[in-house]
PDB file of N, CA and C in Angstrom:
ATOM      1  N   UNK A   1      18.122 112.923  99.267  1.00  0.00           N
ATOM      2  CA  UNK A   1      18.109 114.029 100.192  1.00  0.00           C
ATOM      3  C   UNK A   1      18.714 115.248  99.489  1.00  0.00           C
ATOM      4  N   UNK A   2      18.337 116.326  99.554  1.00  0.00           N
ATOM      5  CA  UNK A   2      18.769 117.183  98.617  1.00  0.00           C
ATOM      6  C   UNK A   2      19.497 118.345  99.501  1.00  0.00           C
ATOM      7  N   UNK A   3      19.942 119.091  98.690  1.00  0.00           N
ATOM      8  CA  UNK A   3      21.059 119.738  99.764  1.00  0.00           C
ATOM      9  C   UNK A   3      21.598 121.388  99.100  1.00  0.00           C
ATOM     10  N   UNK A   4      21.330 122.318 100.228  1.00  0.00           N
ATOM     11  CA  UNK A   4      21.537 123.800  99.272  1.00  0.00           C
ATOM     12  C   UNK A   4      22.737 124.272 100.013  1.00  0.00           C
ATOM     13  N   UNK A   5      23.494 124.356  99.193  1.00  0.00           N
ATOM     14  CA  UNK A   5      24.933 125.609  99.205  1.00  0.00           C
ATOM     15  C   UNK A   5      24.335 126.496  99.889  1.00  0.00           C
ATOM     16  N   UNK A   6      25.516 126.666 100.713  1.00  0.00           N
ATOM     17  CA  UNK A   6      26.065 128.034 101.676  1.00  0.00           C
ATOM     18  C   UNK A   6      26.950 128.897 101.385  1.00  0.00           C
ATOM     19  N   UNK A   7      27.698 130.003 101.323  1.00  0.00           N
ATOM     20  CA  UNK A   7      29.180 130.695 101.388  1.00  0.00           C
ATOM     21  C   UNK A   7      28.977 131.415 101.630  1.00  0.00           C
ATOM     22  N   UNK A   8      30.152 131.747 102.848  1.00  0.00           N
ATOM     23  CA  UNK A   8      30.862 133.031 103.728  1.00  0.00           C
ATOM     24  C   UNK A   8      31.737 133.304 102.695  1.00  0.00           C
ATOM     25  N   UNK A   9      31.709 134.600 102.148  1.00  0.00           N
ATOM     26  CA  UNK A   9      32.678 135.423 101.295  1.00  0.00           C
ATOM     27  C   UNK A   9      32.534 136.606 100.964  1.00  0.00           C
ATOM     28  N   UNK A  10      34.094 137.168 101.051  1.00  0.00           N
ATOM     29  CA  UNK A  10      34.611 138.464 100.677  1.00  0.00           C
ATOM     30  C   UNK A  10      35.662 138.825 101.137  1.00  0.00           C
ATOM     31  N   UNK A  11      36.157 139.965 100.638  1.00  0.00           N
ATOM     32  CA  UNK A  11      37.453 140.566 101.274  1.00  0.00           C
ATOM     33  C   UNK A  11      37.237 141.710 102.277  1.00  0.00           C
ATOM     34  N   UNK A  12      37.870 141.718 103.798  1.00  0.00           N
ATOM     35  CA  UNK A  12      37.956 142.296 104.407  1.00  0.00           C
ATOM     36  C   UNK A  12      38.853 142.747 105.306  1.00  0.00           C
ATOM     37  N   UNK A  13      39.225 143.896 106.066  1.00  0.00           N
ATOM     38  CA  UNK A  13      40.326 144.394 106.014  1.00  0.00           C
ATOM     39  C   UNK A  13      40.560 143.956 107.597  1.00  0.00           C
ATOM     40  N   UNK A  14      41.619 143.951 108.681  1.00  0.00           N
ATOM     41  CA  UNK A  14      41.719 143.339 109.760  1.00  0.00           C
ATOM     42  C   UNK A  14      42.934 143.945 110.143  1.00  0.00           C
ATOM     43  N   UNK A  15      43.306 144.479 112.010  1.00  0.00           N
ATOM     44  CA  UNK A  15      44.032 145.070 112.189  1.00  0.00           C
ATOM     45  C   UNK A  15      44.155 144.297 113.690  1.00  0.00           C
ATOM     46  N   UNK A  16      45.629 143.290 113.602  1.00  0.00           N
ATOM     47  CA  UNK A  16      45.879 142.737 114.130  1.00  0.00           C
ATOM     48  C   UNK A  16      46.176 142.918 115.786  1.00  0.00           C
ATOM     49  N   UNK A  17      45.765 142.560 116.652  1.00  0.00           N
ATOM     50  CA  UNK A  17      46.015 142.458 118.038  1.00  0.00           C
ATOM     51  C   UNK A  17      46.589 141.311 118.923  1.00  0.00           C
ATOM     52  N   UNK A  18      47.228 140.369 118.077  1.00  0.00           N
ATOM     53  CA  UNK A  18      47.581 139.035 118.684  1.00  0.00           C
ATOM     54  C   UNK A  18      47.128 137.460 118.034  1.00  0.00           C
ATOM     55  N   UNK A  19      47.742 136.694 117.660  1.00  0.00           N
ATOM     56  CA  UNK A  19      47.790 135.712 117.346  1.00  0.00           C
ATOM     57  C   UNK A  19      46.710 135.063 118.225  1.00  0.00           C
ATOM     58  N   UNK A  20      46.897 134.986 119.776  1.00  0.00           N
ATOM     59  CA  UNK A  20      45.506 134.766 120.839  1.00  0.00           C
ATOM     60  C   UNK A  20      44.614 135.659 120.947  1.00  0.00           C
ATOM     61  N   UNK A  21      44.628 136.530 119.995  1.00  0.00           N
ATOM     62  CA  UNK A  21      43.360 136.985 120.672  1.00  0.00           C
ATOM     63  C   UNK A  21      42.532 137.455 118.943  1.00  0.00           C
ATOM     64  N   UNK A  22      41.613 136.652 118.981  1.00  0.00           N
ATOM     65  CA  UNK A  22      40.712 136.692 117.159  1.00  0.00           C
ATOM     66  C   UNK A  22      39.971 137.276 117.489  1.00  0.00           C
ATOM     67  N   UNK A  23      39.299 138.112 116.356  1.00  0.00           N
ATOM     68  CA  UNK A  23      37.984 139.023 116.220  1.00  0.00           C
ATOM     69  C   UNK A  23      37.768 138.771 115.181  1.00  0.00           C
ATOM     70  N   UNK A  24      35.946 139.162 115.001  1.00  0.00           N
ATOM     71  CA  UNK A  24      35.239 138.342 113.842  1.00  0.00           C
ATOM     72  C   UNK A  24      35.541 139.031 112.731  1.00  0.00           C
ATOM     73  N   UNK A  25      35.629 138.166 111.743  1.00  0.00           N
ATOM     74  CA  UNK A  25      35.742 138.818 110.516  1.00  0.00           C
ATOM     75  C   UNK A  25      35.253 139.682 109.830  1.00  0.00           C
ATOM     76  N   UNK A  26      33.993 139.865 109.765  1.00  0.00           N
ATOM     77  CA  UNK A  26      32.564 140.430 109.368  1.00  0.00           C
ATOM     78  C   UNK A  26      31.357 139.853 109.918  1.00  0.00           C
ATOM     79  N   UNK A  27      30.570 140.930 109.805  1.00  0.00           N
ATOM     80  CA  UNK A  27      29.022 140.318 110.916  1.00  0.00           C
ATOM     81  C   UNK A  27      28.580 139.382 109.518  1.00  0.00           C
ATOM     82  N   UNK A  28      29.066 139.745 108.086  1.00  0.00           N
ATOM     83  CA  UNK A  28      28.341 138.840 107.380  1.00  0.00           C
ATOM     84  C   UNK A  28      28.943 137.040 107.235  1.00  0.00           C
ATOM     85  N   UNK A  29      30.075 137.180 107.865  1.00  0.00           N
ATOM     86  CA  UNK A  29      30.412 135.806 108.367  1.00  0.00           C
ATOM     87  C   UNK A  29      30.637 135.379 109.482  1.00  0.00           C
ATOM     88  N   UNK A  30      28.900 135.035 109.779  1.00  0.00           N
ATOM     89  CA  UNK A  30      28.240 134.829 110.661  1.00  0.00           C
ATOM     90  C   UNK A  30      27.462 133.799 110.089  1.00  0.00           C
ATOM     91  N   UNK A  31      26.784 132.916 110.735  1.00  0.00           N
ATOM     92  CA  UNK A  31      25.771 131.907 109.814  1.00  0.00           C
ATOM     93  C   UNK A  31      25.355 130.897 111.125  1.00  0.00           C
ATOM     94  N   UNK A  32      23.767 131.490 110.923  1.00  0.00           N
ATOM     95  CA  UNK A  32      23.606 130.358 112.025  1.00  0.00           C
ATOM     96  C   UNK A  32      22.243 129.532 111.235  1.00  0.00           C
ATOM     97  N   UNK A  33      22.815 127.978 111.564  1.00  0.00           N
ATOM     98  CA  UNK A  33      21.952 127.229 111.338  1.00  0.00           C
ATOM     99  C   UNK A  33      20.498 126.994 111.423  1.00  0.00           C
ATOM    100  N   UNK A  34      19.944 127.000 110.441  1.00  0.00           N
ATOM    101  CA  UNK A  34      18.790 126.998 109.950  1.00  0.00           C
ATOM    102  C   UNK A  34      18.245 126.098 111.128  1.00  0.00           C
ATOM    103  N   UNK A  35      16.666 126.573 112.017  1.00  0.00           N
ATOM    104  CA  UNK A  35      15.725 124.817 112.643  1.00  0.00           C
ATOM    105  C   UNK A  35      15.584 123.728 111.643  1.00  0.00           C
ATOM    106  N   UNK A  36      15.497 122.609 111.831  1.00  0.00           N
ATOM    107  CA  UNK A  36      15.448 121.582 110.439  1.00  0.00           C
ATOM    108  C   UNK A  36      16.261 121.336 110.208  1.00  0.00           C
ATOM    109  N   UNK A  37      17.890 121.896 110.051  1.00  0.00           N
ATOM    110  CA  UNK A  37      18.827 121.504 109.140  1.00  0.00           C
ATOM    111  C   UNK A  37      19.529 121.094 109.533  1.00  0.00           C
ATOM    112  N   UNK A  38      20.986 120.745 108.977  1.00  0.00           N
ATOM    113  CA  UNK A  38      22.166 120.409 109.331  1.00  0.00           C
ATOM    114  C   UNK A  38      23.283 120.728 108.628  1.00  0.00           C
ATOM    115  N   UNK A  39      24.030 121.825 108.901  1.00  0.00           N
ATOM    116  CA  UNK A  39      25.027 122.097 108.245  1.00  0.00           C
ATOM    117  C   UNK A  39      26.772 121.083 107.875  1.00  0.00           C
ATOM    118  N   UNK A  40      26.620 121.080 106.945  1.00  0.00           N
ATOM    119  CA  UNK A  40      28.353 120.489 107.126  1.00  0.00           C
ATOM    120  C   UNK A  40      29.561 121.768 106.316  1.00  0.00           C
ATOM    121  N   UNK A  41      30.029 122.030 106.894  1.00  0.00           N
ATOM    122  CA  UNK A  41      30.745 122.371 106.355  1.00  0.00           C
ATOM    123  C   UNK A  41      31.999 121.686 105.236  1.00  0.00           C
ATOM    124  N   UNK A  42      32.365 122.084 104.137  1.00  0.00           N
ATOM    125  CA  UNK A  42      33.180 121.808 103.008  1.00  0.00           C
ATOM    126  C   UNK A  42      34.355 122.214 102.735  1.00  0.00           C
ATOM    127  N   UNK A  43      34.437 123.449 102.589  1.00  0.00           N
ATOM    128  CA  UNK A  43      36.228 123.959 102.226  1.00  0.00           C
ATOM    129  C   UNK A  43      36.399 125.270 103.070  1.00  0.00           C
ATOM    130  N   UNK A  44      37.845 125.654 102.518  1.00  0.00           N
ATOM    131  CA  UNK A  44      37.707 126.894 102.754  1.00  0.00           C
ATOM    132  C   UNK A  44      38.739 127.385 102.256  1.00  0.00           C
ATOM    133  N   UNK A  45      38.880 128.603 101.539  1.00  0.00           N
ATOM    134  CA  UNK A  45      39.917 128.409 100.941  1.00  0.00           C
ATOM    135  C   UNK A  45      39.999 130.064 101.150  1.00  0.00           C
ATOM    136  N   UNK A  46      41.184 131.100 101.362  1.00  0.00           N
ATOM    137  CA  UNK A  46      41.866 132.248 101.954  1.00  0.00           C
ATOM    138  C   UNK A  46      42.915 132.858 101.434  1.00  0.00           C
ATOM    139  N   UNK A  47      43.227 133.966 101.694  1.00  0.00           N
ATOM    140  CA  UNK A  47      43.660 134.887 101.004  1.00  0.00           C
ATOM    141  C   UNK A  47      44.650 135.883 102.233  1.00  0.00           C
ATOM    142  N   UNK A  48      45.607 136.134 102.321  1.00  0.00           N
ATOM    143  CA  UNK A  48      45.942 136.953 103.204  1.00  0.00           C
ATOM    144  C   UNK A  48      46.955 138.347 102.992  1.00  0.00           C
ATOM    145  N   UNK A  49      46.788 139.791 102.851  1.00  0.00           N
ATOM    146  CA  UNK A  49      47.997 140.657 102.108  1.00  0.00           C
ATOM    147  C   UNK A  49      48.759 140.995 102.784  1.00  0.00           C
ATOM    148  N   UNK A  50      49.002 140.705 104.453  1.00  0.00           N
ATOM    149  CA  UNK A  50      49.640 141.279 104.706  1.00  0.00           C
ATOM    150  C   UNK A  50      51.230 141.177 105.175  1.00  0.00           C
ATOM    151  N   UNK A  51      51.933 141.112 105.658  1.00  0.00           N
ATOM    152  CA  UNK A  51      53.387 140.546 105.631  1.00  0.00           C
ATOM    153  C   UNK A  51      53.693 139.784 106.791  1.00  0.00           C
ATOM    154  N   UNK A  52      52.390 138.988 107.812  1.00  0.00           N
ATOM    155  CA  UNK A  52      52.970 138.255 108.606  1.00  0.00           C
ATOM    156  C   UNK A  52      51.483 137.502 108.506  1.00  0.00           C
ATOM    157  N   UNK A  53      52.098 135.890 109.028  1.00  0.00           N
ATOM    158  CA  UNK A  53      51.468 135.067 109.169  1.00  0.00           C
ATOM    159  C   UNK A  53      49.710 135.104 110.566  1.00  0.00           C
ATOM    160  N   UNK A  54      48.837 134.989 109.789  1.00  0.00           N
ATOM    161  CA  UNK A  54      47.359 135.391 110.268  1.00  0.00           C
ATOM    162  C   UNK A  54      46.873 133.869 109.946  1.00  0.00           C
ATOM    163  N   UNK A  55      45.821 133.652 111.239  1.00  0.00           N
ATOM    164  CA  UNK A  55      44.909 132.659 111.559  1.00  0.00           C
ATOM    165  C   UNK A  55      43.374 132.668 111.576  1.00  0.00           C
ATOM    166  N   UNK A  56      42.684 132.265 110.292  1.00  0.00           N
ATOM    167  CA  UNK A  56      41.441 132.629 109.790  1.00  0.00           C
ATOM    168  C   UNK A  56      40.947 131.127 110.826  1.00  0.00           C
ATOM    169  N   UNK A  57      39.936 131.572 112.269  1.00  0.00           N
ATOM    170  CA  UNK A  57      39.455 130.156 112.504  1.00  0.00           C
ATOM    171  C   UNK A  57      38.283 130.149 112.187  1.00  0.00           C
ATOM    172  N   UNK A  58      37.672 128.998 112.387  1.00  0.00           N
ATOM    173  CA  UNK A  58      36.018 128.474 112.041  1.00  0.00           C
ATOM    174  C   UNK A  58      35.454 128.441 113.418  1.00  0.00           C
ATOM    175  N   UNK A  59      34.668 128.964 114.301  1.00  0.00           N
ATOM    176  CA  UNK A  59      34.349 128.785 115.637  1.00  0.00           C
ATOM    177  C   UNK A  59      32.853 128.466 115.430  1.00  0.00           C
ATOM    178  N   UNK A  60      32.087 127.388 116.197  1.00  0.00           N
ATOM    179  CA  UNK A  60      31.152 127.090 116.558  1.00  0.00           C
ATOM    180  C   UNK A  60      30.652 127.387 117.352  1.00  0.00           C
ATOM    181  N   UNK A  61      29.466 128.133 117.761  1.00  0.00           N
ATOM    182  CA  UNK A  61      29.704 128.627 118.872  1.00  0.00           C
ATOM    183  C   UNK A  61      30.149 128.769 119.938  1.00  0.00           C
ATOM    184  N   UNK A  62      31.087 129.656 119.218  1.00  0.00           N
ATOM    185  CA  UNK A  62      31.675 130.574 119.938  1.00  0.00           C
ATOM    186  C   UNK A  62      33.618 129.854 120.022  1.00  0.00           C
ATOM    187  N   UNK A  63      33.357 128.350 120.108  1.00  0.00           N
ATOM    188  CA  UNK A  63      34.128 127.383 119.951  1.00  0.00           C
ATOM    189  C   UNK A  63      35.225 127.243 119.114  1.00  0.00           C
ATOM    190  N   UNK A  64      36.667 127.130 118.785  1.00  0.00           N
ATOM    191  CA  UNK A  64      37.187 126.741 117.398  1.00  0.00           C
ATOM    192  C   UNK A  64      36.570 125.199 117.514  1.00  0.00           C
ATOM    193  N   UNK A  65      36.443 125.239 115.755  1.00  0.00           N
ATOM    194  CA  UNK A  65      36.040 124.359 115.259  1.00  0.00           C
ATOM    195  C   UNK A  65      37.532 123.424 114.306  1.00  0.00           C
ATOM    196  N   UNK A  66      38.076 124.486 113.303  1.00  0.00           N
ATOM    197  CA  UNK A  66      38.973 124.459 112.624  1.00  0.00           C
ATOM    198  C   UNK A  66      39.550 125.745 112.323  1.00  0.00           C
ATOM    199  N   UNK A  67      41.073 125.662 112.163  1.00  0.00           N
ATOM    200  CA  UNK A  67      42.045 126.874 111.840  1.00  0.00           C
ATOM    201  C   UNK A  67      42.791 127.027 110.796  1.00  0.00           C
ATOM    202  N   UNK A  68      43.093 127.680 110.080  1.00  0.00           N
ATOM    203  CA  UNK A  68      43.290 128.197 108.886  1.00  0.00           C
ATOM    204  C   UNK A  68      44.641 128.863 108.774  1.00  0.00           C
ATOM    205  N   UNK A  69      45.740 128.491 109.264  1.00  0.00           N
ATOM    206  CA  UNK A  69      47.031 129.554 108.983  1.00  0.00           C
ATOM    207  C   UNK A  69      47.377 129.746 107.382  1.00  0.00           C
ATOM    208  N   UNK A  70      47.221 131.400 107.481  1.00  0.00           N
ATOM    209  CA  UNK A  70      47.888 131.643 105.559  1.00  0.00           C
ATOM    210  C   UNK A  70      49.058 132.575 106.251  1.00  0.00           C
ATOM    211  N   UNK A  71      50.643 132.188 105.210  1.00  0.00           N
ATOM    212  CA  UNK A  71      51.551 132.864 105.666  1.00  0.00           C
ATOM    213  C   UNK A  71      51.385 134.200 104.853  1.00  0.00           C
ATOM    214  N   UNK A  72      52.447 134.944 104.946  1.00  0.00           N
ATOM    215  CA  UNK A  72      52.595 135.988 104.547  1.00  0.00           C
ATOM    216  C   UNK A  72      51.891 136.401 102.682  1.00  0.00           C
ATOM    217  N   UNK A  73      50.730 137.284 102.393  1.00  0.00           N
ATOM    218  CA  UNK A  73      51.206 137.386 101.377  1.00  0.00           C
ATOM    219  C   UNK A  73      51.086 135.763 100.523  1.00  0.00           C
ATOM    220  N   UNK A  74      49.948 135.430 101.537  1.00  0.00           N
ATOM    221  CA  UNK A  74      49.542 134.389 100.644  1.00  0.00           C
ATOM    222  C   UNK A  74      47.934 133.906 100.753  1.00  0.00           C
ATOM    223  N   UNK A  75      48.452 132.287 100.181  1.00  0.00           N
ATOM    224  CA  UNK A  75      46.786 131.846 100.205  1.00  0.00           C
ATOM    225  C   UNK A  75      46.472 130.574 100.408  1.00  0.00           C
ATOM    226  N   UNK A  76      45.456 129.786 100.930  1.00  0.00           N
ATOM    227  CA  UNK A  76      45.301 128.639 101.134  1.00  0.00           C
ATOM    228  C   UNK A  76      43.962 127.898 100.517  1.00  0.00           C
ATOM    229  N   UNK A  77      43.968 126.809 100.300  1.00  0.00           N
ATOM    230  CA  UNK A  77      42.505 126.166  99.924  1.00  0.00           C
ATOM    231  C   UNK A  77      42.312 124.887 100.604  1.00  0.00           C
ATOM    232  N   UNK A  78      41.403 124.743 101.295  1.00  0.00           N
ATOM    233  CA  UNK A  78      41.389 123.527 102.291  1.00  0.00           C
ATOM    234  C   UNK A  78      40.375 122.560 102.291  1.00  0.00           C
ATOM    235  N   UNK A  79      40.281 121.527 101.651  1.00  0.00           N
ATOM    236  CA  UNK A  79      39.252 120.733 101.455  1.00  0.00           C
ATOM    237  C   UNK A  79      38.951 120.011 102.572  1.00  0.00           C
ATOM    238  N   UNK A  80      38.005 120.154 103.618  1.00  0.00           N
ATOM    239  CA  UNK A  80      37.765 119.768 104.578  1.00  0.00           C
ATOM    240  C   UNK A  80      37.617 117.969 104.657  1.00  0.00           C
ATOM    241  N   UNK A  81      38.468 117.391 104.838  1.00  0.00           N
ATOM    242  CA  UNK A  81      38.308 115.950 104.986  1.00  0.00           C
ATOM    243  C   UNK A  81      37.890 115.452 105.921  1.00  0.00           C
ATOM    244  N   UNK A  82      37.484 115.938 106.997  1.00  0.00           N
ATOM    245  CA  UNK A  82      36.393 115.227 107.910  1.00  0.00           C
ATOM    246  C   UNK A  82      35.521 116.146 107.995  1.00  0.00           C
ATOM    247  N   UNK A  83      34.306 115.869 106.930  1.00  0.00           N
ATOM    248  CA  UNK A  83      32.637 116.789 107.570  1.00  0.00           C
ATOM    249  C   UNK A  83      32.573 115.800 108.775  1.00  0.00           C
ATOM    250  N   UNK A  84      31.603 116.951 109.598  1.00  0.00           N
ATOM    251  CA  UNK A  84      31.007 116.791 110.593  1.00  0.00           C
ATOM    252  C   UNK A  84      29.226 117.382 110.639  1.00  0.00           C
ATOM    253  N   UNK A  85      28.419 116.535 111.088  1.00  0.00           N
ATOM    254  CA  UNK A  85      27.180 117.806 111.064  1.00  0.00           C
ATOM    255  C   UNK A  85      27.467 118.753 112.158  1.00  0.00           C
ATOM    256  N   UNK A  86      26.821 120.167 111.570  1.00  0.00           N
ATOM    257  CA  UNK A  86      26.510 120.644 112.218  1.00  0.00           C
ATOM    258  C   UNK A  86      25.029 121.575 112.973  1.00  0.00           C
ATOM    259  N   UNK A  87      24.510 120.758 114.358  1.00  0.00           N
ATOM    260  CA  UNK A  87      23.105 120.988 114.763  1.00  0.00           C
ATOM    261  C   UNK A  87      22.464 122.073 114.528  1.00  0.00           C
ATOM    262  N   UNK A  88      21.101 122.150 114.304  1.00  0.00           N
ATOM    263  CA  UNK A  88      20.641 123.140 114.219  1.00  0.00           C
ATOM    264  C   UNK A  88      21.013 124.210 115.174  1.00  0.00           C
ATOM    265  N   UNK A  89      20.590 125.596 114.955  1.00  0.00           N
ATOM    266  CA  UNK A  89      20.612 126.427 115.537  1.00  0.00           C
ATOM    267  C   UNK A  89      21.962 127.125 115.778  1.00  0.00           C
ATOM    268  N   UNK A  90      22.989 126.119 115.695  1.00  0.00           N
ATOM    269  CA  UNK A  90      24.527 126.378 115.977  1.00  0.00           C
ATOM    270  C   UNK A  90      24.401 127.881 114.911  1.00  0.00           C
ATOM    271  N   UNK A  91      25.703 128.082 115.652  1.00  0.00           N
ATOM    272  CA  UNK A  91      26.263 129.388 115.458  1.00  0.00           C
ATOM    273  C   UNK A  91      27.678 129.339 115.157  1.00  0.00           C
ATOM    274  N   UNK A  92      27.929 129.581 113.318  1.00  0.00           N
ATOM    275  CA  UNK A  92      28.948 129.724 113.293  1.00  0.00           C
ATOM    276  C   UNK A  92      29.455 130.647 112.538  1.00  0.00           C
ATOM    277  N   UNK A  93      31.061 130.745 112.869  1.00  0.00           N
ATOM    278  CA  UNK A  93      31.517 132.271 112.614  1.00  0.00           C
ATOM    279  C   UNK A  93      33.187 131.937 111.963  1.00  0.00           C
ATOM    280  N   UNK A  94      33.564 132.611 111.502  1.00  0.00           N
ATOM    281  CA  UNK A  94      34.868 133.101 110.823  1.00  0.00           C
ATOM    282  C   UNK A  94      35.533 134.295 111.512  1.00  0.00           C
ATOM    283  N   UNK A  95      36.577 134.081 112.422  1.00  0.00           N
ATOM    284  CA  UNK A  95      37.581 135.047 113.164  1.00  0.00           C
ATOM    285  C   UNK A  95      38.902 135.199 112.564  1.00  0.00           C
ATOM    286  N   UNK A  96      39.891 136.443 112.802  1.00  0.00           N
ATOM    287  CA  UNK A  96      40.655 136.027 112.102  1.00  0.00           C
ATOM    288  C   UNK A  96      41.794 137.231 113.450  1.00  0.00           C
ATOM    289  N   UNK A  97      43.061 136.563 113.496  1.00  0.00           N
ATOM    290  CA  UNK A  97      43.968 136.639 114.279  1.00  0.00           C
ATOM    291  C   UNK A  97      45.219 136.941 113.481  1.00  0.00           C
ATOM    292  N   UNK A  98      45.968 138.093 114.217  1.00  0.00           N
ATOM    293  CA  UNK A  98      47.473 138.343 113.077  1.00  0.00           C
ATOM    294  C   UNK A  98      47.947 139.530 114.520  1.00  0.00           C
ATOM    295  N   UNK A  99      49.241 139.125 114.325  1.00  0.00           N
ATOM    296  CA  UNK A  99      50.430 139.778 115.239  1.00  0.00           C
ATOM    297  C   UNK A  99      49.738 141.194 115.407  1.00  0.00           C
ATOM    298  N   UNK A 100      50.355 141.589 116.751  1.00  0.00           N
ATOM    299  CA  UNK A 100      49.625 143.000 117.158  1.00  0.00           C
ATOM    300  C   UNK A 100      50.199 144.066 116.183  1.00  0.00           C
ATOM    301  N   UNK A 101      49.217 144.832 115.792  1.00  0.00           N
ATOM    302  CA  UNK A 101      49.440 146.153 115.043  1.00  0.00           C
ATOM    303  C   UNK A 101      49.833 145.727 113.553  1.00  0.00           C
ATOM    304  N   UNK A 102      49.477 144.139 112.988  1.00  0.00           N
ATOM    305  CA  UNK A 102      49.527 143.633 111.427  1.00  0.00           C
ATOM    306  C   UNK A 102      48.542 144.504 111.306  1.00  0.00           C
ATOM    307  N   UNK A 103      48.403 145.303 109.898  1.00  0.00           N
ATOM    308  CA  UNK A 103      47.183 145.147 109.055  1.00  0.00           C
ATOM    309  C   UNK A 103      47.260 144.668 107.318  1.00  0.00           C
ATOM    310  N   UNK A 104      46.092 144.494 106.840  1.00  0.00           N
ATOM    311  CA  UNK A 104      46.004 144.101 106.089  1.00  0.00           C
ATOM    312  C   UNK A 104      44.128 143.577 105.623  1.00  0.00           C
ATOM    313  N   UNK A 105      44.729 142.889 104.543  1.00  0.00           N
ATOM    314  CA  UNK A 105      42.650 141.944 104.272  1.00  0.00           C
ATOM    315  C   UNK A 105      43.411 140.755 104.130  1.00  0.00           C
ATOM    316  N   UNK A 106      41.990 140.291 104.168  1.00  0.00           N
ATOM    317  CA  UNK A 106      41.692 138.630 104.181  1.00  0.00           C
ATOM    318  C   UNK A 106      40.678 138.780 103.539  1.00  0.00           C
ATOM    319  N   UNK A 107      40.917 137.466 103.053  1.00  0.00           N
ATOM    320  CA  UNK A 107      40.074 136.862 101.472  1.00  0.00           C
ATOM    321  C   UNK A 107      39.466 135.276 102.198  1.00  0.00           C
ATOM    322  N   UNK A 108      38.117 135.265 102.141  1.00  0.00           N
ATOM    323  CA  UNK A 108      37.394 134.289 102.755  1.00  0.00           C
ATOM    324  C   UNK A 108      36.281 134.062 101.645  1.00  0.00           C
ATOM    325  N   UNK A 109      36.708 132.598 101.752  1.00  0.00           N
ATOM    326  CA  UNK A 109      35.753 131.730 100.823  1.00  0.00           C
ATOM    327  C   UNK A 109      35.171 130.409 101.387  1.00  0.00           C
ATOM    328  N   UNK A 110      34.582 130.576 102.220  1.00  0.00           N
ATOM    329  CA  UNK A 110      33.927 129.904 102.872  1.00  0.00           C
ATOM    330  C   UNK A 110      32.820 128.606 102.414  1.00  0.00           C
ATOM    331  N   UNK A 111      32.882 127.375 102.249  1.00  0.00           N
ATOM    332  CA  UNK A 111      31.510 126.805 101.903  1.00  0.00           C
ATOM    333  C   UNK A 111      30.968 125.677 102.886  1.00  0.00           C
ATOM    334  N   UNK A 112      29.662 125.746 102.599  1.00  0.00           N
ATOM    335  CA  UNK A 112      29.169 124.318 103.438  1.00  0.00           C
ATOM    336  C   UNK A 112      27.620 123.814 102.822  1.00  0.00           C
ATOM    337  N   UNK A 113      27.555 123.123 103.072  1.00  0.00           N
ATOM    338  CA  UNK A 113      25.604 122.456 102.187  1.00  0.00           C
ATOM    339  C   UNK A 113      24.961 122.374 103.923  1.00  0.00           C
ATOM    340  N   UNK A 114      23.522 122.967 103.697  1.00  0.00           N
ATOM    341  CA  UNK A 114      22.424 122.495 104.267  1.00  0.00           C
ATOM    342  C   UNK A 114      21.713 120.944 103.495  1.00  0.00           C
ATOM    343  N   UNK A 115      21.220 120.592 104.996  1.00  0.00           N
ATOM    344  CA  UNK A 115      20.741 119.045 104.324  1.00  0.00           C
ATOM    345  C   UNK A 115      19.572 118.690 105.480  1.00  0.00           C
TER     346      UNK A 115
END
């Protein structure tokens, strides 16, 4: 069965309103599943500049899926140890959450295989 790479990536800048309350990262991390396929997602690994702790999540539509805390002024790499498929058509996205009035970027490296 053969299988093609995905990645959500880049750096983008984010101006915090609350730990509860996420907004999307970029419209380009966005990714919705191909008809036919099945996504799994793989890692993810992040980047954060600014001086308080921010929450990069994975939402399925619309859903968290998985969450991502990078502290201050740092970075994370997360090898996803439980894939899951994910159904066609799904809709998934990269949000990212940081204390009201943080700013800063985030560094998103996103991967997953179609199959």
């Amino acid at each position: 069965m053969a299988s093609t790479p995905r990645f959500l990536q880049g750096v983008f800048p984010f101006t915090g309103h609350g730990l509860d309350k996420p907004e999307a990262v970029d419209s380009s991390t966005i990714f919705v599943v191909p008809s036919g396929s099945i996504a799994q997602p793989l890692y993810f690994r992040g980047g954060n500049s600014s001086d308080e702790l921010i929450v990069v999540s994975l939402l399925k539509d619309g859903q968290p899926m998985r969450m991502f805390p990078m502290g201050a002024k740092s970075g994370v790499n997360i090898p996803l140890r439980v894939v899951e498929d994910v159904d066609p058509d799904s809709v998934l996205e990269l949000v990212v959450a940081a204390p009201e009035g943080t700013t800063g970027e985030v560094v998103v490296d996103f991967g997953l295989v179609l199959i």
